[in-house]
C-alpha atoms as a PDB file:
ATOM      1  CA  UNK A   1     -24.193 -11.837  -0.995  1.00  0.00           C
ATOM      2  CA  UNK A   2     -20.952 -11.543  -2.736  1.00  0.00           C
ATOM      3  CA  UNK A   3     -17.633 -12.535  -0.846  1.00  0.00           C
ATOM      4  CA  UNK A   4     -14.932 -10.454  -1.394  1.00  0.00           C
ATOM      5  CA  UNK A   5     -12.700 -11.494   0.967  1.00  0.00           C
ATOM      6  CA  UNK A   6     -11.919 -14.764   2.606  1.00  0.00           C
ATOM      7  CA  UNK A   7      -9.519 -14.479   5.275  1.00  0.00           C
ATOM      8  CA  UNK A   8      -9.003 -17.277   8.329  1.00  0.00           C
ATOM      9  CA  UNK A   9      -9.096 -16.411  12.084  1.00  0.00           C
ATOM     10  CA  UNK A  10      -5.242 -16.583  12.940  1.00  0.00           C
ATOM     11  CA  UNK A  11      -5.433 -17.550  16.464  1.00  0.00           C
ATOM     12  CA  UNK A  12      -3.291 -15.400  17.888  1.00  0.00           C
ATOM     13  CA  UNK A  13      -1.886 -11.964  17.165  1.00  0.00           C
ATOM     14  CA  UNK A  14       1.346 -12.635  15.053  1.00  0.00           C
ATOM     15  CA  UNK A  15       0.373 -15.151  12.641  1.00  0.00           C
ATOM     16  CA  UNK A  16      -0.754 -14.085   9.304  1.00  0.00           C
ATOM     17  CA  UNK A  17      -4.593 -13.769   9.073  1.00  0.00           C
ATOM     18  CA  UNK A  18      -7.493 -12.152  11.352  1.00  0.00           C
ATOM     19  CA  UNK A  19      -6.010 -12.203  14.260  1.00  0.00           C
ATOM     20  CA  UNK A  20      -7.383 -12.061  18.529  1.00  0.00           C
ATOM     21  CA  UNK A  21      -7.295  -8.060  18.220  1.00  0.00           C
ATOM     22  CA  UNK A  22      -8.860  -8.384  15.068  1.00  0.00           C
ATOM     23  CA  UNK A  23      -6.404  -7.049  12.940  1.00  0.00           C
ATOM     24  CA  UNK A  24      -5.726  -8.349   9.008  1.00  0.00           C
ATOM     25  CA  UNK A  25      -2.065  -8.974   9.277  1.00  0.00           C
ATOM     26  CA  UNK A  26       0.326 -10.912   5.979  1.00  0.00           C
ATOM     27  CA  UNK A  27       1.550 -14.208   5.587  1.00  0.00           C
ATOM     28  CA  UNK A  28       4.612 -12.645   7.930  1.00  0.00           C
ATOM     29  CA  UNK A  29       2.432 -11.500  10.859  1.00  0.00           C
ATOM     30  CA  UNK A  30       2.664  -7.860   9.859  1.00  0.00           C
ATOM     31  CA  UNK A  31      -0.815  -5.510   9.622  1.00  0.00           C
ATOM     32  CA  UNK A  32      -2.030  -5.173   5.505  1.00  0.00           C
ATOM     33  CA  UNK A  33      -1.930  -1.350   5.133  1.00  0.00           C
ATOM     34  CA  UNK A  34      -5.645  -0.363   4.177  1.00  0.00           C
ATOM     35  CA  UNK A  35      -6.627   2.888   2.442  1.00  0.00           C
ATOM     36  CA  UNK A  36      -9.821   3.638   0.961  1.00  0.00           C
ATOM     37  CA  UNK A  37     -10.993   6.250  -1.679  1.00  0.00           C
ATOM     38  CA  UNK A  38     -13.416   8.061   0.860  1.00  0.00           C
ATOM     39  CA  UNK A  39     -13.886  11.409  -1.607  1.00  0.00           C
ATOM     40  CA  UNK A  40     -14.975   8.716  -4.357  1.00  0.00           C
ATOM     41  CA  UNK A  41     -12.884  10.999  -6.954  1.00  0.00           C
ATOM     42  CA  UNK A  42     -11.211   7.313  -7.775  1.00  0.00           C
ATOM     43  CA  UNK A  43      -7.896   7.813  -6.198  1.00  0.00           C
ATOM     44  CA  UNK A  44      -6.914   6.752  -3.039  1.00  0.00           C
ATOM     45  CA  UNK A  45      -3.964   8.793  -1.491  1.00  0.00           C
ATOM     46  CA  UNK A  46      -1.972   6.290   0.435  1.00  0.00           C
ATOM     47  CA  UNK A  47      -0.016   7.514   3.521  1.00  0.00           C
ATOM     48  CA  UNK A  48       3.376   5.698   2.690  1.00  0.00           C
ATOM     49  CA  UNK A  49       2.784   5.832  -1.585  1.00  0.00           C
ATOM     50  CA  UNK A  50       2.053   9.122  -1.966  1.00  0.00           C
ATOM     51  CA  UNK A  51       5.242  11.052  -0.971  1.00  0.00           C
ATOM     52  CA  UNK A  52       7.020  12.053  -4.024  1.00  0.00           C
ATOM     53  CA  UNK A  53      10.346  10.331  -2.457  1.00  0.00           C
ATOM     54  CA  UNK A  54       8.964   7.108  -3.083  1.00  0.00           C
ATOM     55  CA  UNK A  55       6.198   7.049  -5.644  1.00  0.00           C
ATOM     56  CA  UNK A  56       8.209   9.826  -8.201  1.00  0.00           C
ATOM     57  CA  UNK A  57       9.864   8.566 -11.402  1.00  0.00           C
ATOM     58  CA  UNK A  58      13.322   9.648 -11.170  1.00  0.00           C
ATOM     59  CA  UNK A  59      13.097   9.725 -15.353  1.00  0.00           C
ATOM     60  CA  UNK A  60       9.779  11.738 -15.162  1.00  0.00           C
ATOM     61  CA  UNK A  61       8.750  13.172 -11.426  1.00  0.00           C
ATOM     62  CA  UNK A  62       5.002  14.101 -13.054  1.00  0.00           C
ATOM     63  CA  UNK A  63       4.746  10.060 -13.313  1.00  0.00           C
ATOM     64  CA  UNK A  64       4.805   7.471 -10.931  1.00  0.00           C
ATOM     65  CA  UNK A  65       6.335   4.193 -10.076  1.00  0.00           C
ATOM     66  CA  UNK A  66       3.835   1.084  -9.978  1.00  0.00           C
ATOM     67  CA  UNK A  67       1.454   2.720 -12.045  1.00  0.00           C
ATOM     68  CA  UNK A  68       0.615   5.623  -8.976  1.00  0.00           C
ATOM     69  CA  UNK A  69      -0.916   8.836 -10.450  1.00  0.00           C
ATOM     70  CA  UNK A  70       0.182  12.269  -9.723  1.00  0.00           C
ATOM     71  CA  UNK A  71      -2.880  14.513  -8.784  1.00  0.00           C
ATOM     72  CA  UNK A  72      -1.378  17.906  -8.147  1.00  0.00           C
ATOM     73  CA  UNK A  73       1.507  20.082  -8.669  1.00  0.00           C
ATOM     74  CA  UNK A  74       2.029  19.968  -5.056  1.00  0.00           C
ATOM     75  CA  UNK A  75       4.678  17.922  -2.981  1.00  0.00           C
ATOM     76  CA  UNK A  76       3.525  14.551  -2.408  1.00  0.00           C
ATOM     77  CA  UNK A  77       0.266  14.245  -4.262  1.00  0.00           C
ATOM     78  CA  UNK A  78       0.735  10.799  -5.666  1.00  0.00           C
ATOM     79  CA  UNK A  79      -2.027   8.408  -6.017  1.00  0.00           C
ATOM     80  CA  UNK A  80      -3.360   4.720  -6.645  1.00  0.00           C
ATOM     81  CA  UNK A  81      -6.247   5.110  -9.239  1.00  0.00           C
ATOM     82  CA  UNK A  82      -8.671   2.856  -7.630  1.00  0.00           C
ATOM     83  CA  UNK A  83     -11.088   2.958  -4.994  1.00  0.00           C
ATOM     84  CA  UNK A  84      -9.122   0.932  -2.269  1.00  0.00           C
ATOM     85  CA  UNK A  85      -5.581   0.316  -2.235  1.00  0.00           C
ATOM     86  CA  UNK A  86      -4.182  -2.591   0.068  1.00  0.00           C
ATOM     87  CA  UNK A  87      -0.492  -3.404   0.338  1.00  0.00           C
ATOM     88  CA  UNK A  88       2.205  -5.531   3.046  1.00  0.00           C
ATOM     89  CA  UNK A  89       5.841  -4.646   3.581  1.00  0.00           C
ATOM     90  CA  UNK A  90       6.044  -7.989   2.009  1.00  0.00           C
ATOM     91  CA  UNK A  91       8.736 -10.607   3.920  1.00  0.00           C
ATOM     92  CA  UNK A  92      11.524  -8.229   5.334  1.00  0.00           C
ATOM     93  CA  UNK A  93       8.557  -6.225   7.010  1.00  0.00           C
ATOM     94  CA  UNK A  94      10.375  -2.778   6.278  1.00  0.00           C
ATOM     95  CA  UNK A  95       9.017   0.109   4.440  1.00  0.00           C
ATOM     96  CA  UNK A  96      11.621   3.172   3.823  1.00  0.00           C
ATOM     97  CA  UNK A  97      10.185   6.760   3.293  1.00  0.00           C
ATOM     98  CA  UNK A  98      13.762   7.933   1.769  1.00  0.00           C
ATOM     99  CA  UNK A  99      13.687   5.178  -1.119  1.00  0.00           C
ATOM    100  CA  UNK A 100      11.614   4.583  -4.244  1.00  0.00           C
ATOM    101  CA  UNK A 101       8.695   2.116  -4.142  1.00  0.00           C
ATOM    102  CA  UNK A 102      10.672  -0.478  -6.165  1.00  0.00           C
ATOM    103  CA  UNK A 103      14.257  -0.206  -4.272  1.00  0.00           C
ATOM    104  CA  UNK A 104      15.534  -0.945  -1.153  1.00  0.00           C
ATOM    105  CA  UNK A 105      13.350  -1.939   1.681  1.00  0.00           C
ATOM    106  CA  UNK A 106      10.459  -1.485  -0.581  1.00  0.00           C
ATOM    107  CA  UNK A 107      11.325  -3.567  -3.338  1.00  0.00           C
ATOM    108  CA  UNK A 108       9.247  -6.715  -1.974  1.00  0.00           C
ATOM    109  CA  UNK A 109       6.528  -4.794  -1.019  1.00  0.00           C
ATOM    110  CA  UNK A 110       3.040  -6.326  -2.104  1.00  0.00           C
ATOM    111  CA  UNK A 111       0.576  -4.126  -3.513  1.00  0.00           C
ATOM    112  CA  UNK A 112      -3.152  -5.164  -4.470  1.00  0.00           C
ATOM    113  CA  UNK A 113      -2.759  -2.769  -7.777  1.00  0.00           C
ATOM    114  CA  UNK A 114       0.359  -3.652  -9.660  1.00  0.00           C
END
């Protein structure tokens, strides 16, 4: 068997790690947002990354910040090309849907495909 993840039983439910409830939070205590590819086209269209508001190059809308794909001329249609995408509002714990992925709030935002 292959081990592709190694994470340590926090203890409680704030502390980074697997926590009592059996959540997956950061090093800051906050849940790891999880999305998964489940139409195995090899995009994964994340909740928070795909609105155009945050994922759109201002220079060039049709591309998109952090290397996030756009699939369709529709309104927020941008996605990771991978199978899984897994990412933390990083150490201010604060996402903002009205700013681009690398301002703001979302500037220290870790993402597993940058």
């Amino acid at each position: 068997m292959t081990p592709y993840l190694s994470a340590d039983r926090a203890g409680n439910s704030t502390s980074g790690g697997v926590g009592d409830d059996l959540v997956y939070r950061d090093p800051w205590g906050v849940p790891y947002f999880i999305t998964l590819d489940l139409n195995s086209d090899g995009k994964t269209r994340d909740e928070f990354y795909r609105f155009d508001a945050v994922s759109a190059d201002p220079s060039d809308p049709t591309k998109g910040i952090n290397g996030l794909v756009k699939t369709g001329p529709a309104l927020n249609t941008f996605a990771v090309p991978s199978d899984v995408a897994i990412w933390s509002a990083g150490p201010d714990k604060q996402i903002d849907t009205g700013n681009k992925a690398n301002l703001g709030a979302n500037k220290d935002n870790i993402t597993s495909w940058k």
